[in-house]
C-alpha atoms as a PDB file:
ATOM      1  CA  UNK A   1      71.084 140.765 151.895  1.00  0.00           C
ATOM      2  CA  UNK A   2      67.901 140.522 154.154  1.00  0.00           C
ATOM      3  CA  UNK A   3      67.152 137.360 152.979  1.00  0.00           C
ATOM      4  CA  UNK A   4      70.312 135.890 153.958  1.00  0.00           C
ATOM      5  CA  UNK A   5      70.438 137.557 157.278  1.00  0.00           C
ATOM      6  CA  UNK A   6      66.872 136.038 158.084  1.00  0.00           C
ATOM      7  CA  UNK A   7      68.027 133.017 156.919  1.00  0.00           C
ATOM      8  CA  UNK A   8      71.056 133.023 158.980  1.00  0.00           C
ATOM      9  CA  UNK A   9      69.291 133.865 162.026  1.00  0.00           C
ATOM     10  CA  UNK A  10      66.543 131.035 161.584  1.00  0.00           C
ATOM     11  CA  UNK A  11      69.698 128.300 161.339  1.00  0.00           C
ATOM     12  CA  UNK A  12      70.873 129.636 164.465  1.00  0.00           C
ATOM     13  CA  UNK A  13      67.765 129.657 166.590  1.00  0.00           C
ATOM     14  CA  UNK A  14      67.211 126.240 164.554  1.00  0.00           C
ATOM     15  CA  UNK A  15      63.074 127.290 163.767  1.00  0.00           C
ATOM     16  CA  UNK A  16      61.595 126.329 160.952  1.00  0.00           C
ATOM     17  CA  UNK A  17      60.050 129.725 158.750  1.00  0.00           C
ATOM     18  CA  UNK A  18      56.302 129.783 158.173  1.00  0.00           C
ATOM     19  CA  UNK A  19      54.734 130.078 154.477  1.00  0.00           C
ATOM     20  CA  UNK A  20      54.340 133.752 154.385  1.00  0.00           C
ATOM     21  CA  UNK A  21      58.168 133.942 155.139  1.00  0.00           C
ATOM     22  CA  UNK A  22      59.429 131.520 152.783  1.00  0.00           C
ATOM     23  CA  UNK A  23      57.886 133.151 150.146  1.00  0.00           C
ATOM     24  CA  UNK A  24      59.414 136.449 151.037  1.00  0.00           C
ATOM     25  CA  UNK A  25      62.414 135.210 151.449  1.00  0.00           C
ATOM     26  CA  UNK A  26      62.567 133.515 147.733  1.00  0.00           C
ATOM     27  CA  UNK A  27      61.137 136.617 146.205  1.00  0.00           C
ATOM     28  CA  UNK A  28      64.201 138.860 148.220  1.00  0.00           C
ATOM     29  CA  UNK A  29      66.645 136.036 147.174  1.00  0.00           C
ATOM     30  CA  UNK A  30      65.425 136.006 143.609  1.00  0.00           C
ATOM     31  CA  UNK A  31      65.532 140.028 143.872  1.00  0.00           C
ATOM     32  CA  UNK A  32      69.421 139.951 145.306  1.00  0.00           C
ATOM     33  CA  UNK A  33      70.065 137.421 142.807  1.00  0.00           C
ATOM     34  CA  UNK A  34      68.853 139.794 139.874  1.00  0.00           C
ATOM     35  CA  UNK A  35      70.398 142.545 141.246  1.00  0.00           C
ATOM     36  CA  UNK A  36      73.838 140.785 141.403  1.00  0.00           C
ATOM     37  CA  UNK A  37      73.397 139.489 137.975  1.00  0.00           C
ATOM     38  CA  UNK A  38      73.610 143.309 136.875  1.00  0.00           C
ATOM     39  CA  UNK A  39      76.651 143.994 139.100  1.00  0.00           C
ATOM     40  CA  UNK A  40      78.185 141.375 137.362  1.00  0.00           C
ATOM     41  CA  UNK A  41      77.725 142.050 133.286  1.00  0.00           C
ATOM     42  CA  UNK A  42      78.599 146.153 134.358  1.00  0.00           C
ATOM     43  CA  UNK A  43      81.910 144.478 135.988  1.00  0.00           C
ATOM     44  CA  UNK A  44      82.486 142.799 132.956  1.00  0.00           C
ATOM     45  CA  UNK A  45      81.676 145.525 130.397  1.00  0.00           C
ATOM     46  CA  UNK A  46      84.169 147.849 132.373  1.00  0.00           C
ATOM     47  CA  UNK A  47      86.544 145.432 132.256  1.00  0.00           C
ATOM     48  CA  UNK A  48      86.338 144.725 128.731  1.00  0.00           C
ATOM     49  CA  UNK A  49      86.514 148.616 128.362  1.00  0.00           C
ATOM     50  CA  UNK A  50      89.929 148.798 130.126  1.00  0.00           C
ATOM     51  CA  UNK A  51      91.157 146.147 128.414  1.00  0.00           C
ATOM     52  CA  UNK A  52      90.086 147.439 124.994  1.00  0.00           C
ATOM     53  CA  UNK A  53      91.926 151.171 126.327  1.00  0.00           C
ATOM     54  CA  UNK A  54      95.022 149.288 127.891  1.00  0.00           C
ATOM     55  CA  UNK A  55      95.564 147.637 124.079  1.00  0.00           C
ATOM     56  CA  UNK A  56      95.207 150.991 122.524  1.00  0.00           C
ATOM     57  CA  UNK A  57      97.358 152.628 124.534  1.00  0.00           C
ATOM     58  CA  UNK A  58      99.910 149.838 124.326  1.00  0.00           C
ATOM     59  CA  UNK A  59      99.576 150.655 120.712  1.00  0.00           C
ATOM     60  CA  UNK A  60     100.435 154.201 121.075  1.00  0.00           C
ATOM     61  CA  UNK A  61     103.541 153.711 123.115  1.00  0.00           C
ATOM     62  CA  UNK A  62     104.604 151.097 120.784  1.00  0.00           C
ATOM     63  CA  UNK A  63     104.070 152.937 117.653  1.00  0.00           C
ATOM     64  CA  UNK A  64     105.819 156.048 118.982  1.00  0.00           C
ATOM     65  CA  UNK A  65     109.716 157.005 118.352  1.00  0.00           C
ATOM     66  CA  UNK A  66     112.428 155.440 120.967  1.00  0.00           C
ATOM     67  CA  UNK A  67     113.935 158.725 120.712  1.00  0.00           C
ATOM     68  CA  UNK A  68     117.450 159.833 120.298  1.00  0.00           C
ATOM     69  CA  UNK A  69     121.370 157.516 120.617  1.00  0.00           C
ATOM     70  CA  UNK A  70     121.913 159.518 124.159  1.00  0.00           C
ATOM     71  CA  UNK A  71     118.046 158.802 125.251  1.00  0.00           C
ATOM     72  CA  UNK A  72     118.457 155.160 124.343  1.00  0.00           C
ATOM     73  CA  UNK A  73     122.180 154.670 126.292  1.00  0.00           C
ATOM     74  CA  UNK A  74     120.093 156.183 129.478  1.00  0.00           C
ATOM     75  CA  UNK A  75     117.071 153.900 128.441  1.00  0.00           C
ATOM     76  CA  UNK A  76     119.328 150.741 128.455  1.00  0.00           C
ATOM     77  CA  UNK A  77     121.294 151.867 131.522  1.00  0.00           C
ATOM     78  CA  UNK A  78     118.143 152.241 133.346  1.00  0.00           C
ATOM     79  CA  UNK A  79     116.966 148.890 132.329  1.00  0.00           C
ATOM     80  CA  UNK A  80     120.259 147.032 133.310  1.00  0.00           C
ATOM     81  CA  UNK A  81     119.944 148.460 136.550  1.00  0.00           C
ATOM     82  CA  UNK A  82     116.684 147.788 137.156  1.00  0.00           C
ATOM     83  CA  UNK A  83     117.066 144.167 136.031  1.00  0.00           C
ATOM     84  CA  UNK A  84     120.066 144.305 138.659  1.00  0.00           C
ATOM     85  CA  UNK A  85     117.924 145.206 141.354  1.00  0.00           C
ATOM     86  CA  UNK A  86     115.337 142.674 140.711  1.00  0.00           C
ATOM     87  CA  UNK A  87     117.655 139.851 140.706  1.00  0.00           C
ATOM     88  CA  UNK A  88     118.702 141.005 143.419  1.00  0.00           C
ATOM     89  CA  UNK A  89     115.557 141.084 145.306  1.00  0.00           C
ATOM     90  CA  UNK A  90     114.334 137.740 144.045  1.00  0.00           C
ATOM     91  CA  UNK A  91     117.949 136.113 144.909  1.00  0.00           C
ATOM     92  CA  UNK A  92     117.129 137.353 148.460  1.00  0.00           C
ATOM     93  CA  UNK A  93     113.539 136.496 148.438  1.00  0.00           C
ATOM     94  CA  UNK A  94     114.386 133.434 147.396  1.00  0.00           C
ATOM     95  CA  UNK A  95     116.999 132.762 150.014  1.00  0.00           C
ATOM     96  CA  UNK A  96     114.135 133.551 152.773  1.00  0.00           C
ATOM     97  CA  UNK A  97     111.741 131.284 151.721  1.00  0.00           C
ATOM     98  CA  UNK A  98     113.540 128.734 151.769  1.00  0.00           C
END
């Protein structure tokens, strides 16, 4: 981050850095770099994570019992209506964007 501030403010005063700067400023780049290389494979290890918990849980819910005749008539009700609503909305979303 210092290293791209100090480079920022060299292009805007337009100067040219010495030796002992450039060097500082690769090393601090290469450092940022490094650092965001680590940022990056923890971002992807928790997201492998979630998606590895979001399959197994998707698993459970499947694998579980859709309950009872009266549970599934309010499921199903529930679900018409809800598919109501959202053609509704997009019917109306629609409409406005166009």
């Amino acid at each position: 981050m210092e290293a791209l501030l100090a480079n920022a403010a060299m292009l805007l005063l337009q100067t040219t850095p010495d030796a002992a700067s450039s060097a500082a400023s690769t090393a601090a780049s290469h450092a940022t770099t490094c650092a965001d290389a680590n940022y990056l494979w923890g971002a992807l290890a928790v997201a492998v994570l979630a998606l590895l918990v979001a399959f197994l849980f998707s698993r459970s819910v499947l694998a579980s019992d859709s309950g009872t005749e009266e549970m599934q008539a309010i499921s199903n009700a529930i679900r018409e209506g809800a598919e109501a609503f959202m053609r509704r909305q997009y019917t109306t979303i629609g409409a406005l964007a166009l």
